[in-house]
Protein backbone atom coordinates (compact mmCIF):
# COMPACT_ATOMS: atom_id res chain seq x y z
CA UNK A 1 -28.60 6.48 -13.24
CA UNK A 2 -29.92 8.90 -15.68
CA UNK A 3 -29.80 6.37 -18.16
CA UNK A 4 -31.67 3.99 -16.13
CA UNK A 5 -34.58 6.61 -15.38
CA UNK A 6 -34.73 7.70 -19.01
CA UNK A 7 -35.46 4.02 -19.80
CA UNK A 8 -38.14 3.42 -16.61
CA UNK A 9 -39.86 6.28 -18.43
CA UNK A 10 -40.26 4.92 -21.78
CA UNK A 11 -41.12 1.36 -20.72
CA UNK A 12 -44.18 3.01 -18.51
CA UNK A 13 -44.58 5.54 -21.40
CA UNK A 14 -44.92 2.25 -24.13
CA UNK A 15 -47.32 0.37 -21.65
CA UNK A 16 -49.79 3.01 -21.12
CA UNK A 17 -50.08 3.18 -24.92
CA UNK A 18 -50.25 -0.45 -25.57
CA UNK A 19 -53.40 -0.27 -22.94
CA UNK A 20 -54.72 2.75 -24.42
CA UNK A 21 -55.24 1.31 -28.18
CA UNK A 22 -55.84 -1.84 -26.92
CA UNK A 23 -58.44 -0.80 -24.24
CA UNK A 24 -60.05 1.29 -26.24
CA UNK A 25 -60.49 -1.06 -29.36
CA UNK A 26 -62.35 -3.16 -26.71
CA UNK A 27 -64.89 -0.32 -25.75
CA UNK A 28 -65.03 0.40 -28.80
CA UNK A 29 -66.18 -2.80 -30.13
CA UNK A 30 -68.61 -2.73 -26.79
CA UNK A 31 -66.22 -6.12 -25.55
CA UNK A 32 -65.90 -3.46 -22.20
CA UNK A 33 -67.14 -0.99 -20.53
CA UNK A 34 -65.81 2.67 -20.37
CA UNK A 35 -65.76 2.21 -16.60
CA UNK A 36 -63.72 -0.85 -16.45
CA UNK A 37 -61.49 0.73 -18.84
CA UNK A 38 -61.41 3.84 -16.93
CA UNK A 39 -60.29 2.38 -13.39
CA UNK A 40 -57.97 -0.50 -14.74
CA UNK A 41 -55.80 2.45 -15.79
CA UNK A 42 -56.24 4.02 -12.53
CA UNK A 43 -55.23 1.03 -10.92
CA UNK A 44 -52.25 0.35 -13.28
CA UNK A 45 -50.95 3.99 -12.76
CA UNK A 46 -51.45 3.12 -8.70
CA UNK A 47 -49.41 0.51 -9.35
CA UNK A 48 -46.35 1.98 -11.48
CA UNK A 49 -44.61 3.68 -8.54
CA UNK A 50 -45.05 0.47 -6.23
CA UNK A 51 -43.19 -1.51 -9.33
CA UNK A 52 -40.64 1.14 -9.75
CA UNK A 53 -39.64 1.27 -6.09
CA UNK A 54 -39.28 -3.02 -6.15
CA UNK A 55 -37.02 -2.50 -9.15
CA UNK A 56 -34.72 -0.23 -7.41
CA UNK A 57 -34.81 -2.43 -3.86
CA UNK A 58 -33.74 -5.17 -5.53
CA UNK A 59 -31.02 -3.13 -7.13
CA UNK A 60 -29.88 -1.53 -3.89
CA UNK A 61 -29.99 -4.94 -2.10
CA UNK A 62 -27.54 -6.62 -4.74
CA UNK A 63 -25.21 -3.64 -4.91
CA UNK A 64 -25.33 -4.06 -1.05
CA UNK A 65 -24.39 -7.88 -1.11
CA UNK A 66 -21.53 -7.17 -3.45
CA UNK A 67 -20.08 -4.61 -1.59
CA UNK A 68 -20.75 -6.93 1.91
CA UNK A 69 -18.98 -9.42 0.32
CA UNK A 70 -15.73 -7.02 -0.92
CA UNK A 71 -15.84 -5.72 2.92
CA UNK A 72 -15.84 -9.36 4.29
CA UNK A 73 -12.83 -9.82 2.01
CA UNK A 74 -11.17 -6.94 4.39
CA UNK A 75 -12.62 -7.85 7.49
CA UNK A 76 -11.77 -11.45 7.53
CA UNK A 77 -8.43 -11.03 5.99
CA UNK A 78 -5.32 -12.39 8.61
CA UNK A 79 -1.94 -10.80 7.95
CA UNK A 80 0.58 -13.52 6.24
CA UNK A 81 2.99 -12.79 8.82
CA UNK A 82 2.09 -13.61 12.50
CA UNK A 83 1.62 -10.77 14.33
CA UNK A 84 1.15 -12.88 17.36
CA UNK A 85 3.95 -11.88 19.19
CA UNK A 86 2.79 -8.01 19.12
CA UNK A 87 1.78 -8.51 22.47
CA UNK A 88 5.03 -10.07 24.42
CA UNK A 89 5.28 -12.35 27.41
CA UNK A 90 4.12 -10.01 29.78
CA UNK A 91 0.68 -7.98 27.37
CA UNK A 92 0.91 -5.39 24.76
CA UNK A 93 3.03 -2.87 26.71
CA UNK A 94 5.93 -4.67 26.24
CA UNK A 95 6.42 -4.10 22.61
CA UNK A 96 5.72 -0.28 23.20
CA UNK A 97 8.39 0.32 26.07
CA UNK A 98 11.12 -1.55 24.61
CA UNK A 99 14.34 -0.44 23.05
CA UNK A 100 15.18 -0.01 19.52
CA UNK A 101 16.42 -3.33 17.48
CA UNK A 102 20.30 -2.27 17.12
CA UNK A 103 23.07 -4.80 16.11
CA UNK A 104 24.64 -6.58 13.69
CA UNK A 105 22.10 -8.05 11.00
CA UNK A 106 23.36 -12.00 10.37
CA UNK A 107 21.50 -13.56 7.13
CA UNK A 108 22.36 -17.58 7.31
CA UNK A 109 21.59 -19.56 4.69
CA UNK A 110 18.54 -17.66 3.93
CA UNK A 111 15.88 -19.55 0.95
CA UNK A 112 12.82 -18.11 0.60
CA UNK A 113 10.04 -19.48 -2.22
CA UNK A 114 7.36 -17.21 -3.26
CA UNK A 115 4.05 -19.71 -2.24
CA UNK A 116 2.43 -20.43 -6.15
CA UNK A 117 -1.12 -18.17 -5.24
CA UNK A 118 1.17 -15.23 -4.87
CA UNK A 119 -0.11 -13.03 -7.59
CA UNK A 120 2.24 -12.82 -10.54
CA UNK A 121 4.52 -15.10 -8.94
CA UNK A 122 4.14 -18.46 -10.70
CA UNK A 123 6.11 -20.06 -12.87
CA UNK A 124 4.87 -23.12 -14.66
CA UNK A 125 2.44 -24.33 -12.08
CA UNK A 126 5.58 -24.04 -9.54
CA UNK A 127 6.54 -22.23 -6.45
CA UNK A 128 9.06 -19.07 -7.70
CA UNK A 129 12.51 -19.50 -5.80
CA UNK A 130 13.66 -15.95 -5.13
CA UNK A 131 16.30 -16.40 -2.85
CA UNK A 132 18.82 -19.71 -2.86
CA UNK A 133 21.45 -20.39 0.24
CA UNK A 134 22.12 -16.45 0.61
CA UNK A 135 24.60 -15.94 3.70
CA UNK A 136 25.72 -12.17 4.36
CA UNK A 137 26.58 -10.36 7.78
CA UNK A 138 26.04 -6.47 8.10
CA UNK A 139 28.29 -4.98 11.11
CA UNK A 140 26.62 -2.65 12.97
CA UNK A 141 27.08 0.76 11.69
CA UNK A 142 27.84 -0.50 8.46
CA UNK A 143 26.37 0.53 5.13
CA UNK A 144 25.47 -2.29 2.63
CA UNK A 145 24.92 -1.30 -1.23
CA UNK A 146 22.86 -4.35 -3.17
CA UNK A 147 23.22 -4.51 -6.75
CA UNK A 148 22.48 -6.65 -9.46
CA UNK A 149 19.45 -6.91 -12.48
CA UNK A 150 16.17 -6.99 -12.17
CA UNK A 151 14.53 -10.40 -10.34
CA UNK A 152 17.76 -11.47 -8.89
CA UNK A 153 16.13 -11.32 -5.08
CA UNK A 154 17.30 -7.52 -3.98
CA UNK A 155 13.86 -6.34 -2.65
CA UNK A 156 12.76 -9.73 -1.35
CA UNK A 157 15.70 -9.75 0.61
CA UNK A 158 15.02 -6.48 2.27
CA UNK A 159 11.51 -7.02 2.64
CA UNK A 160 12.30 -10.43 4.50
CA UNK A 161 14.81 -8.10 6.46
CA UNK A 162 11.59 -5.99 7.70
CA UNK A 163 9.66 -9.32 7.82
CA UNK A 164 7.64 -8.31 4.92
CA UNK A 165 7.24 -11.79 4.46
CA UNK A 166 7.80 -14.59 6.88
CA UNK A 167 11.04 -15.42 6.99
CA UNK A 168 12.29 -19.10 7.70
CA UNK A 169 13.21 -19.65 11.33
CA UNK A 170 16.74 -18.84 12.16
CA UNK A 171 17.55 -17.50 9.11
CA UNK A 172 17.59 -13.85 9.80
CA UNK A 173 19.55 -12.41 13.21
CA UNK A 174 19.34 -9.18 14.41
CA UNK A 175 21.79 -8.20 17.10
CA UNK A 176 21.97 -12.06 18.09
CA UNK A 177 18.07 -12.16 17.96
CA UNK A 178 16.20 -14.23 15.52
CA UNK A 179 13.72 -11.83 13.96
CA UNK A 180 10.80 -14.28 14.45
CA UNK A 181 10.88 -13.81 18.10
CA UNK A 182 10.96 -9.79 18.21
CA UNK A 183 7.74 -8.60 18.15
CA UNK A 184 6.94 -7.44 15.07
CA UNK A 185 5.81 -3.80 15.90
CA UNK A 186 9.15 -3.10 17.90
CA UNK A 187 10.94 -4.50 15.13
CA UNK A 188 9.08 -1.94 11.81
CA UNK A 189 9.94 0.52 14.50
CA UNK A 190 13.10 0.29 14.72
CA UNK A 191 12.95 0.27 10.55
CA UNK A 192 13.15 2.90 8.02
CA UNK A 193 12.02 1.36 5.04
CA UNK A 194 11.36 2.90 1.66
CA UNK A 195 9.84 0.98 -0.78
CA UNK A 196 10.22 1.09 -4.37
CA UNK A 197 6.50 2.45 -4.95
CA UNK A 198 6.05 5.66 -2.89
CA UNK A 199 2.33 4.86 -1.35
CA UNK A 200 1.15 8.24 0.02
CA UNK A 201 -2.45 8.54 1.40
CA UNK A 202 -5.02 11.29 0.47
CA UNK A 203 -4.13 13.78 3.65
CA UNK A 204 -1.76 16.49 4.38
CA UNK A 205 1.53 15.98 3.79
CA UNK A 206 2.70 16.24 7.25
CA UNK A 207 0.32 13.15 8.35
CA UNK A 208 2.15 11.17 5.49
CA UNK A 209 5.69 12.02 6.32
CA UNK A 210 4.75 11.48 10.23
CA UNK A 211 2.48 8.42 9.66
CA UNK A 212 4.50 6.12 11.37
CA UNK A 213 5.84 8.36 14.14
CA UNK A 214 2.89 9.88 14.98
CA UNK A 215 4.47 11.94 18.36
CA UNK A 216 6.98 13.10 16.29
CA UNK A 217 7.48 17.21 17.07
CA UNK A 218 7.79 19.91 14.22
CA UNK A 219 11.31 20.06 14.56
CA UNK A 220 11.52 16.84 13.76
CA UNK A 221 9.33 16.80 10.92
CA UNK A 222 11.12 19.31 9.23
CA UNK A 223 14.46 17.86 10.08
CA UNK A 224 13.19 15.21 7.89
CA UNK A 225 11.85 17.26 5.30
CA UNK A 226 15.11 19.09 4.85
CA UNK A 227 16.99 15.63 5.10
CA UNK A 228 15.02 14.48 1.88
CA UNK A 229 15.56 17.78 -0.23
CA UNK A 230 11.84 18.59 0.34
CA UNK A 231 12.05 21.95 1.67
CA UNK A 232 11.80 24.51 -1.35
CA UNK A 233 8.68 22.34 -2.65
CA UNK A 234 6.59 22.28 0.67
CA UNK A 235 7.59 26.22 0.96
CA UNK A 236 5.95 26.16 -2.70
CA UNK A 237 2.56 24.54 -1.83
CA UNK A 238 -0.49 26.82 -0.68
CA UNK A 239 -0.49 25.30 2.73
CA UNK A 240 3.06 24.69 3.55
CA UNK A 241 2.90 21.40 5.19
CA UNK A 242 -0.72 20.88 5.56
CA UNK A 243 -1.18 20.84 1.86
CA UNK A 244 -3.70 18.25 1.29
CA UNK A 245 -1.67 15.93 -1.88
CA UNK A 246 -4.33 13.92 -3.00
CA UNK A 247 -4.98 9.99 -3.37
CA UNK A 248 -1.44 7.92 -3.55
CA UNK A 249 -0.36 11.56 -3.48
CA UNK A 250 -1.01 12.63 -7.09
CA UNK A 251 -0.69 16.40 -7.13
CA UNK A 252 3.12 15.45 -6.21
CA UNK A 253 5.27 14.18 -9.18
CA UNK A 254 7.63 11.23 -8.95
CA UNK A 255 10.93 12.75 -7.59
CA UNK A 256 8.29 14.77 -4.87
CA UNK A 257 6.53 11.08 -4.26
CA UNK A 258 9.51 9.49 -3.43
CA UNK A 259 11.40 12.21 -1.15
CA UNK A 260 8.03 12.27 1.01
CA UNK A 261 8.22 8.56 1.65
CA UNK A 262 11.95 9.21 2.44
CA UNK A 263 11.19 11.93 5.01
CA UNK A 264 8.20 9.39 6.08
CA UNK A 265 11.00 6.60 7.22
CA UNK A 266 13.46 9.02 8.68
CA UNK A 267 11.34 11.13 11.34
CA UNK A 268 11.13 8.33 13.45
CA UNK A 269 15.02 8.17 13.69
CA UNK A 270 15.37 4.38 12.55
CA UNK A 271 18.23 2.42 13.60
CA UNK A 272 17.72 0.27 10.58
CA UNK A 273 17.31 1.94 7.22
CA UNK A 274 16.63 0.26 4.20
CA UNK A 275 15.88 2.32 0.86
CA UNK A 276 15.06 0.20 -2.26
CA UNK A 277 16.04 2.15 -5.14
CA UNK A 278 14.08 4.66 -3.45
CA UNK A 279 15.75 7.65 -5.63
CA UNK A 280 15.16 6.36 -9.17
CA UNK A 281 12.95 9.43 -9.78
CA UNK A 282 14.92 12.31 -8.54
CA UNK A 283 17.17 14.43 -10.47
CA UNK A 284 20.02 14.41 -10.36
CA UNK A 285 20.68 17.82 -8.55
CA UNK A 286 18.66 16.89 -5.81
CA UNK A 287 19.98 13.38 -5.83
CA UNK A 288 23.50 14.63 -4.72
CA UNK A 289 21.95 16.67 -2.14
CA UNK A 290 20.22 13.72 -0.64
CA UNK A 291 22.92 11.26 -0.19
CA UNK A 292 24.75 14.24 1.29
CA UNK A 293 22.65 14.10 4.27
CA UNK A 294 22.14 10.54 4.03
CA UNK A 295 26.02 10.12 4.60
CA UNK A 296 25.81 12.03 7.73
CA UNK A 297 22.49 9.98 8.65
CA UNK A 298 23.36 6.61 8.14
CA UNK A 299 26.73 6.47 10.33
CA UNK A 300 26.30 5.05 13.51
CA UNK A 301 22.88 2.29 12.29
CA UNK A 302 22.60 -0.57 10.07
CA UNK A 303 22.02 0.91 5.91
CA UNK A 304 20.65 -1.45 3.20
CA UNK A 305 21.02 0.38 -0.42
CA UNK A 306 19.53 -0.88 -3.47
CA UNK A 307 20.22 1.01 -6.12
CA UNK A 308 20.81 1.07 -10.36
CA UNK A 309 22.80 4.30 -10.37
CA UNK A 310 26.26 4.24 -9.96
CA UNK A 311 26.40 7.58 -8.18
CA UNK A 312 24.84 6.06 -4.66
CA UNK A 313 27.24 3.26 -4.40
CA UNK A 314 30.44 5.55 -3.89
CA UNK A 315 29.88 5.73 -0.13
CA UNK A 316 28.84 2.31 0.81
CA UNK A 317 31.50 0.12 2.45
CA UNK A 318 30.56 -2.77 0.72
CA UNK A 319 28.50 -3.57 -2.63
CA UNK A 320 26.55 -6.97 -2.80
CA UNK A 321 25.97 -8.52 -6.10
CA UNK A 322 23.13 -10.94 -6.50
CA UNK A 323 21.78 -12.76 -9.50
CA UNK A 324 19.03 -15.08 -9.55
CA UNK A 325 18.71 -15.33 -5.95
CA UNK A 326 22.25 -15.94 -4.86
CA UNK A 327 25.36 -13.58 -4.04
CA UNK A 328 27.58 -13.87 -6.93
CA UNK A 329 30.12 -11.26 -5.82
C-alpha cells in the first residue's frame, strides 16, 4: 500500500509539472491567458482526489469479486460423502439419542479407486486403485496392528473405516450394519480417529482436545490429557489448559501436536479407535508411556494401529500386512 501511494504521488507530482512548463510556455508566448492557465490548474487539482478515489474503488471492487468468488468456492461446496442420512427416519434427533456403533467391524471384498480429479492422485490419465479385493474381520474388542510400506492402502483403509470417503455399498459392516446406512454423525461419534497430520485450530488447547466432545467435564479432559502423556507440558504453559497454541497449533512441536490430537479422539470415550501412525513424532520415553495407557484403553472396543515402529505392534493381537492395496500376510 505504501508503495502504491508513493507512486499516486509522483504520477500527480510529474503531471502538475508537465502542465506547469507546458502552460506556461503558452502564456508566455501570449497562445493563453494567465487566467485560463490559472483555473485549469484549479480545476485539475479539483479533480486529482475524485481520480484517486475511482482508482482505489475499482481496486476494492476487484479484490472484493475475488474474494466473493473464493467464499462461493466454500459456500457452495457439498461434502463427497452423503451426509443425508444425518437426519434418520424419524428427524435429526435420532442420530443424537442413539447408542454408540459397537461390534465386530466385517471388511468384504472391499475396492476402492481414488476418482482421477483427486488431487495428487492420478496416474497416467487413470483412476489410482488403492485398495484391491481386501477382506478382513476385526472381533469386537480386538486390537488390529496394519503394517506394510508406504502407498500400500493403510490410511485409505481406515479412513473408508470412518467413511472418510464413500465406501462401496456393502463393503464395510459394523456390528452387522452396513456403514452406509448409519448416520454418519452417530457413526464419527462413536470414532476416535487420529490422523497422520495433527490439525489443531488457533484456540486454547482445551477447545482442541474437547472439539469433538464438546460436554465433555474437566475430569474428563484431563483424563485424556494424562492418557496422551500431556500433563507435564500443559502444567508448563502460562495458562495451563487455556493456553492459546496458535494456528495448526504452532507454538506446540511435533511430539506435543500429535499427543493433543490423541487426547482430542479419546475424551469422547470412542468405542472405535483408529490411530494412523499417530506417534511417529514422540520420543521414545513418552512413547512407552503412551501405549501403556493405551493398553488399558483399548480393551473392551474395536483398535486399528498403523504404525512403522516395531515397538507398538507388541500388544496387538494380530498384525495386517498390506502391499499395494491387498493383504499379503
Amino acid at each position: 500500500r505504501g508503495a502504491m501511494l508513493a507512486l499516486i504521488g509522483i504520477v500527480t507530482g510529474l503531471g502538475t509539472l508537465i502542465v506547469i512548463f507546458v502552460g506556461g510556455g503558452e502564456v508566455i508566448r501570449g497562445r493563453m491567458d494567465l487566467g485560463d492557465f490559472v483555473a485549469f490548474n484549479a480545476y485539475l487539482g479539483l479533480l486529482a482526489s475524485p481520480t484517486v478515489a475511482l482508482g482505489w474503488i475499482i481496486n476494492t471492487f476487484q479484490r472484493g469479486s475475488g474474494a466473493m468468488r473464493r467464499l462461493d468456492d466454500v459456500l457452495e461446496a457439498r461434502p463427497l460423502v452423503p451426509s443425508a442420512l444425518d437426519e434418520g427416519p424419524d428427524g435429526p434427533s435420532v442420530a443424537d439419542d442413539a447408542p454408540p456403533v459397537d461390534g465386530e467391524i466385517e471388511i468384504r471384498d472391499l475396492t476402492f479407486v481414488y476418482e482421477p480429479e483427486t488431487p495428487g492422485e492420478e496416474r497416467e490419465g487413470e483412476p489410482l486403485r488403492a485398495l484391491h479385493g481386501v477382506s478382513l474381520t476385526i472381533p469386537r474388542g480386538s486390537r488390529i496392528a496394519l503394517v506394510g510400506p508406504v502407498g500400500s492402502g493403510k490410511s485409505t483403509l481406515v479412513s473408508l473405516v470412518a467413511r472418510v470417503y464413500p465406501a462401496p455399498p456393502g463393503s464395510i459392516l459394523i456390528g452387522g450394519t452396513d456403514i452406509n446406512t448409519i448416520p454418519i454423525s452417530r457413526l464419527r461419534r462413536s470414532i476416535g480417529y487420529v490422523p497422520q497430520e495433527a490439525f489443531l485450530f488457533s484456540r486454547s488447547l482445551r477447545e482442541n482436545v474437547g472439539y469433538g466432545s464438546p460436554g465433555a467435564s474437566e475430569d474428563e479432559l484431563w483424563r485424556a490429557v494424562e492418557l496422551s502423556h500431556l500433563v507435564e507440558d500443559v502444567e508448563a504453559f502460562p495458562e495451563g489448559l487455556d493456553t492459546v497454541i496458535g494456528e495448526r497449533g504452532f507454538t506446540l512441536s511435533g511430539g506435543q501436536r500429535q499427543r493433543a490430537t490423541l487426547a482430542r479422539a479419546v475424551v469422547g470415550d470412542p468405542r472405535i479407535l483408529i490411530l494412523d501412525d499417530s506417534l511417529s513424532a514422540v520420543d521414545a520415553d513418552p512413547e512407552r508411556a503412551i501405549l501403556a495407557r493405551l493398553d488399558e484403553l483399548m480393551r473392551g472396543r474395536n483398535s486399528i494401529l498403523i504404525s512403522h515402529r516395531v515397538s507398538p505392534l507388541a500388544t496387538m493381537d494380530r498384525v495386517v500386512v498390506l502391499d499395494q492395496g491387498r493383504i499379503v500376510e
